[in-house]
N, C-alpha and C. Protein backbone atom coordinates (compact mmCIF):
# COMPACT_ATOMS: atom_id res chain seq x y z
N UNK A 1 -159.90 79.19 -88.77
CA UNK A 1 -159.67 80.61 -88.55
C UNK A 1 -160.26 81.38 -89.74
N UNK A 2 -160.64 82.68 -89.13
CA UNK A 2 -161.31 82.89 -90.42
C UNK A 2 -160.40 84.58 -90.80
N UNK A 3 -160.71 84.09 -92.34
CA UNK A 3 -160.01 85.16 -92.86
C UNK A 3 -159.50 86.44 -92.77
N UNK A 4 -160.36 86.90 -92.30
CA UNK A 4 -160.15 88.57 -91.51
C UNK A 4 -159.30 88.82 -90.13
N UNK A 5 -159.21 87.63 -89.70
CA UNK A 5 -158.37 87.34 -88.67
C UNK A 5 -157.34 87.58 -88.72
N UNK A 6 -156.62 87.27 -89.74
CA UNK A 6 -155.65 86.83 -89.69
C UNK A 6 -154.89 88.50 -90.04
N UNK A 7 -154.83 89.18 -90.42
CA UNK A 7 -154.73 90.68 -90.62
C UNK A 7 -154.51 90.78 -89.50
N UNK A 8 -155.25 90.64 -88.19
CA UNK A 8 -154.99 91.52 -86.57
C UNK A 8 -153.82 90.55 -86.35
N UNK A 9 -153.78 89.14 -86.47
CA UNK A 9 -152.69 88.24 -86.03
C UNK A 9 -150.95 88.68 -86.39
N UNK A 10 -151.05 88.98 -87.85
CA UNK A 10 -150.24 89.07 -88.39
C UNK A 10 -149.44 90.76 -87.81
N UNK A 11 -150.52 91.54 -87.74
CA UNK A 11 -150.03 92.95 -87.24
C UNK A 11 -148.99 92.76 -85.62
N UNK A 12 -149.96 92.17 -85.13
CA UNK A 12 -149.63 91.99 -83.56
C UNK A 12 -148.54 91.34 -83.48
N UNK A 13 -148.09 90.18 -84.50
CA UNK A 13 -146.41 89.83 -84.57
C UNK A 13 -145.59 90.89 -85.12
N UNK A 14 -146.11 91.50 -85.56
CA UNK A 14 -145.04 92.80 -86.16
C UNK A 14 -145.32 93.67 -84.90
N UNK A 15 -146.19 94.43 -84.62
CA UNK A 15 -145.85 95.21 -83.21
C UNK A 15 -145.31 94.36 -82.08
N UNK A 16 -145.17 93.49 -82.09
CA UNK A 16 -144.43 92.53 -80.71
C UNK A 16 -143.03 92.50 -81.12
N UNK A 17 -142.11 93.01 -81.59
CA UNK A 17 -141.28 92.90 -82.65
C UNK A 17 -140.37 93.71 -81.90
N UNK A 18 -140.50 94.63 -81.02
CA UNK A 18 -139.87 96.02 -80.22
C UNK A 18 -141.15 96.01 -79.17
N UNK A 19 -140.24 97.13 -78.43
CA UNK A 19 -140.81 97.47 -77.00
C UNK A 19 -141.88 98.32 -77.65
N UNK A 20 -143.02 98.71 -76.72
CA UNK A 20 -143.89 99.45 -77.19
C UNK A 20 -143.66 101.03 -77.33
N UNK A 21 -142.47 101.31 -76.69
CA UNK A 21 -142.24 102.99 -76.79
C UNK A 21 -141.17 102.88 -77.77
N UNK A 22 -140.46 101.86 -78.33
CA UNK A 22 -140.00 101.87 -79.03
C UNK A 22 -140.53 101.93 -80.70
N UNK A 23 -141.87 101.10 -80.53
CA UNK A 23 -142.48 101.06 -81.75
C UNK A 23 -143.15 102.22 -82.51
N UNK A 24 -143.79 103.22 -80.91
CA UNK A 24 -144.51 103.97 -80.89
C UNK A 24 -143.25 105.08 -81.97
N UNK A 25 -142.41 105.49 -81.51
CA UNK A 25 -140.93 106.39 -81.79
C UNK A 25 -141.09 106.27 -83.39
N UNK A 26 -141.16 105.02 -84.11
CA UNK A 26 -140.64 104.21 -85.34
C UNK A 26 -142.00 104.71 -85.92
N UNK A 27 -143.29 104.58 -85.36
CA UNK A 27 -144.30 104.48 -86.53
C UNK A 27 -145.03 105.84 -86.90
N UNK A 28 -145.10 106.51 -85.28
CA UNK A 28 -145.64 108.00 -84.92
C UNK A 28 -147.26 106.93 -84.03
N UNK A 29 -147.45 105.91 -83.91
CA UNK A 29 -148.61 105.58 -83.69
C UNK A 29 -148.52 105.95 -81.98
N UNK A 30 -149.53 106.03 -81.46
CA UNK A 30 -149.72 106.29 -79.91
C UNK A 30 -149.42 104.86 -79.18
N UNK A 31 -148.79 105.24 -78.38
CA UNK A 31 -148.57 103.29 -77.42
C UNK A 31 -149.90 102.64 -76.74
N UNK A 32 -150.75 102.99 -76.80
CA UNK A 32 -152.10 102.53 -76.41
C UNK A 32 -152.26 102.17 -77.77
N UNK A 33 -152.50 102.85 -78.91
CA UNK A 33 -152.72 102.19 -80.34
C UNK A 33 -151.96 100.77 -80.44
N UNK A 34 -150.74 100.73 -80.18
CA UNK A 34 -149.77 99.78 -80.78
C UNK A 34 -150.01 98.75 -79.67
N UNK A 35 -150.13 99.01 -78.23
CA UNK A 35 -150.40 97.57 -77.23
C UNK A 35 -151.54 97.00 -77.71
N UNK A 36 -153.30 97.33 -78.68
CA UNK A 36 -154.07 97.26 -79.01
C UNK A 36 -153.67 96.24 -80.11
N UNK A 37 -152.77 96.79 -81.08
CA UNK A 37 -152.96 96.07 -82.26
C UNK A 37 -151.92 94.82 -81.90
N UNK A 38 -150.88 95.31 -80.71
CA UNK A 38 -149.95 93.77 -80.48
C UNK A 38 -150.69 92.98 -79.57
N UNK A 39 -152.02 93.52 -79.41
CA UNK A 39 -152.71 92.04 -78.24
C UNK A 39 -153.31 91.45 -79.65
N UNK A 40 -153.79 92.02 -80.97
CA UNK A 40 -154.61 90.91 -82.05
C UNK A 40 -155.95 92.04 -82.21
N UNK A 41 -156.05 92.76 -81.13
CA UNK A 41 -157.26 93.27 -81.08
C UNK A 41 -157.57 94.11 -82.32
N UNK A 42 -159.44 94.11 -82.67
CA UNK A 42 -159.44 95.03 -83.90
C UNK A 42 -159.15 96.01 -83.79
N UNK A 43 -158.65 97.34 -84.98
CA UNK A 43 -158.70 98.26 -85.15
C UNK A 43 -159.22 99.32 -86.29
N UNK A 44 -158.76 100.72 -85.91
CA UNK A 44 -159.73 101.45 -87.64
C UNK A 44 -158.16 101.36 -88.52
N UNK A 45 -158.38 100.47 -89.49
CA UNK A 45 -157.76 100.70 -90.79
C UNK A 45 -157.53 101.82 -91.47
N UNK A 46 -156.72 103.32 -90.80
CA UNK A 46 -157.05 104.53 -91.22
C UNK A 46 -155.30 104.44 -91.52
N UNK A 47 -155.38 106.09 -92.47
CA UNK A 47 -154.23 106.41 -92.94
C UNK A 47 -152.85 106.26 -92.17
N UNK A 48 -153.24 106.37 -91.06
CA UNK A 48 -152.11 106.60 -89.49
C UNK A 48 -151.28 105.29 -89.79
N UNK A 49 -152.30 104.24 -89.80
CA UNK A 49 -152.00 102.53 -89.59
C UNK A 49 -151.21 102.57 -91.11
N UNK A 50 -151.79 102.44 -91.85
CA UNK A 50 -151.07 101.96 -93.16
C UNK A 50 -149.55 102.97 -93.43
N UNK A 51 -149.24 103.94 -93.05
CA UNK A 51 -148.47 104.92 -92.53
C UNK A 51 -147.30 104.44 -91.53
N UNK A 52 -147.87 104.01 -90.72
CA UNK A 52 -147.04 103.41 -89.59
C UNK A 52 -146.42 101.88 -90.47
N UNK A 53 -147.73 101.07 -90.88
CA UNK A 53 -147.11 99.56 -91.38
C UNK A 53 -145.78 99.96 -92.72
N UNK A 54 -146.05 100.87 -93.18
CA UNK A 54 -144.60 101.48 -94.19
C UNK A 54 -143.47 101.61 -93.78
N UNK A 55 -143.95 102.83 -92.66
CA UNK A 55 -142.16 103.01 -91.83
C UNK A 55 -141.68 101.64 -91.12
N UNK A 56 -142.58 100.71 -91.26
CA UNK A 56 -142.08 99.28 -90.65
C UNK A 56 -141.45 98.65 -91.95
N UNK A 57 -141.85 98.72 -93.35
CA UNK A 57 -141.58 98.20 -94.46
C UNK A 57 -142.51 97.19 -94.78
N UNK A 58 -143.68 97.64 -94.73
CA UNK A 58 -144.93 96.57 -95.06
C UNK A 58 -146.10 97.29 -95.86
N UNK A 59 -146.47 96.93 -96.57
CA UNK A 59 -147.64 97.22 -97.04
C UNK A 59 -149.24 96.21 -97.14
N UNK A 60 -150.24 97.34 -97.02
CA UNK A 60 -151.48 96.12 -97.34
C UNK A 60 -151.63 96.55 -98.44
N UNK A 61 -152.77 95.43 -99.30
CA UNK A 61 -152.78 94.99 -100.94
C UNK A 61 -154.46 94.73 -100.85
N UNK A 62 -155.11 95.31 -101.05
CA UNK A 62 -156.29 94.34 -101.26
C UNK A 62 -156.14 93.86 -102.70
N UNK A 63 -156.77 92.94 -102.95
CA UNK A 63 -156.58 92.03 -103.72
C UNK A 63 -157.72 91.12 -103.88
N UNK A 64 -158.15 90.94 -104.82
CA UNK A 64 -159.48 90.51 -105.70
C UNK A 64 -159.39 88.83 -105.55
N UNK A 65 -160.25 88.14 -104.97
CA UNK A 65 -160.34 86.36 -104.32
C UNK A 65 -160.52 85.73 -105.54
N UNK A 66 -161.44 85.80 -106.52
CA UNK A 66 -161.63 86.04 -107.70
C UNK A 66 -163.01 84.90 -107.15
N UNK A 67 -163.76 85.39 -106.62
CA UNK A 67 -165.12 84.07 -106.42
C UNK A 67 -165.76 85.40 -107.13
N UNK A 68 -166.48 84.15 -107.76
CA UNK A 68 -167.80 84.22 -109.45
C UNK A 68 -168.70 84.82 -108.32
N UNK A 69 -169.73 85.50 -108.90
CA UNK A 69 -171.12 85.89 -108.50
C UNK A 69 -171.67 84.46 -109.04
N UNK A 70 -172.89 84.23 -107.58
CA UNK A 70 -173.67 83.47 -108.34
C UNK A 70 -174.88 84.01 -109.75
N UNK A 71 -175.23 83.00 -109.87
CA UNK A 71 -176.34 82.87 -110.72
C UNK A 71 -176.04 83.27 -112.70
């Protein structure tokens, strides 16, 4: 599996978590947004989302892999 994956996987167990009009109520996100991100499917990483993943009690982190440049 590859890395980036796992971000849509992980979302979509948290929106599967409640009904979808229920989730929608909790985050402000639209229920077409939230059936989207609870099938895995991609989405835009915009303020709305990271907004919504809060009022859930989650945050994203980017965070530095620490791989060397070659040469």
């Amino acid at each position: 599996m590859r890395e980036e994956q796992i971000i849509f996987e992980q979302i979509a167990e948290v929106m599967n978590e409640r009904p979808c009009r229920s989730m929608a109520r909790k985050t402000g996100l639209n229920r077409e947004k939230i059936r989207r991100m609870a099938q895995g499917l991609p989405f835009s990483l915009d303020y709305n989302v990271t907004n919504a993943l809060g009022r859930l009690g989650y945050h994203l982190e980017l965070v530095e892999n620490g791989i060397e440049p070659k040469g």
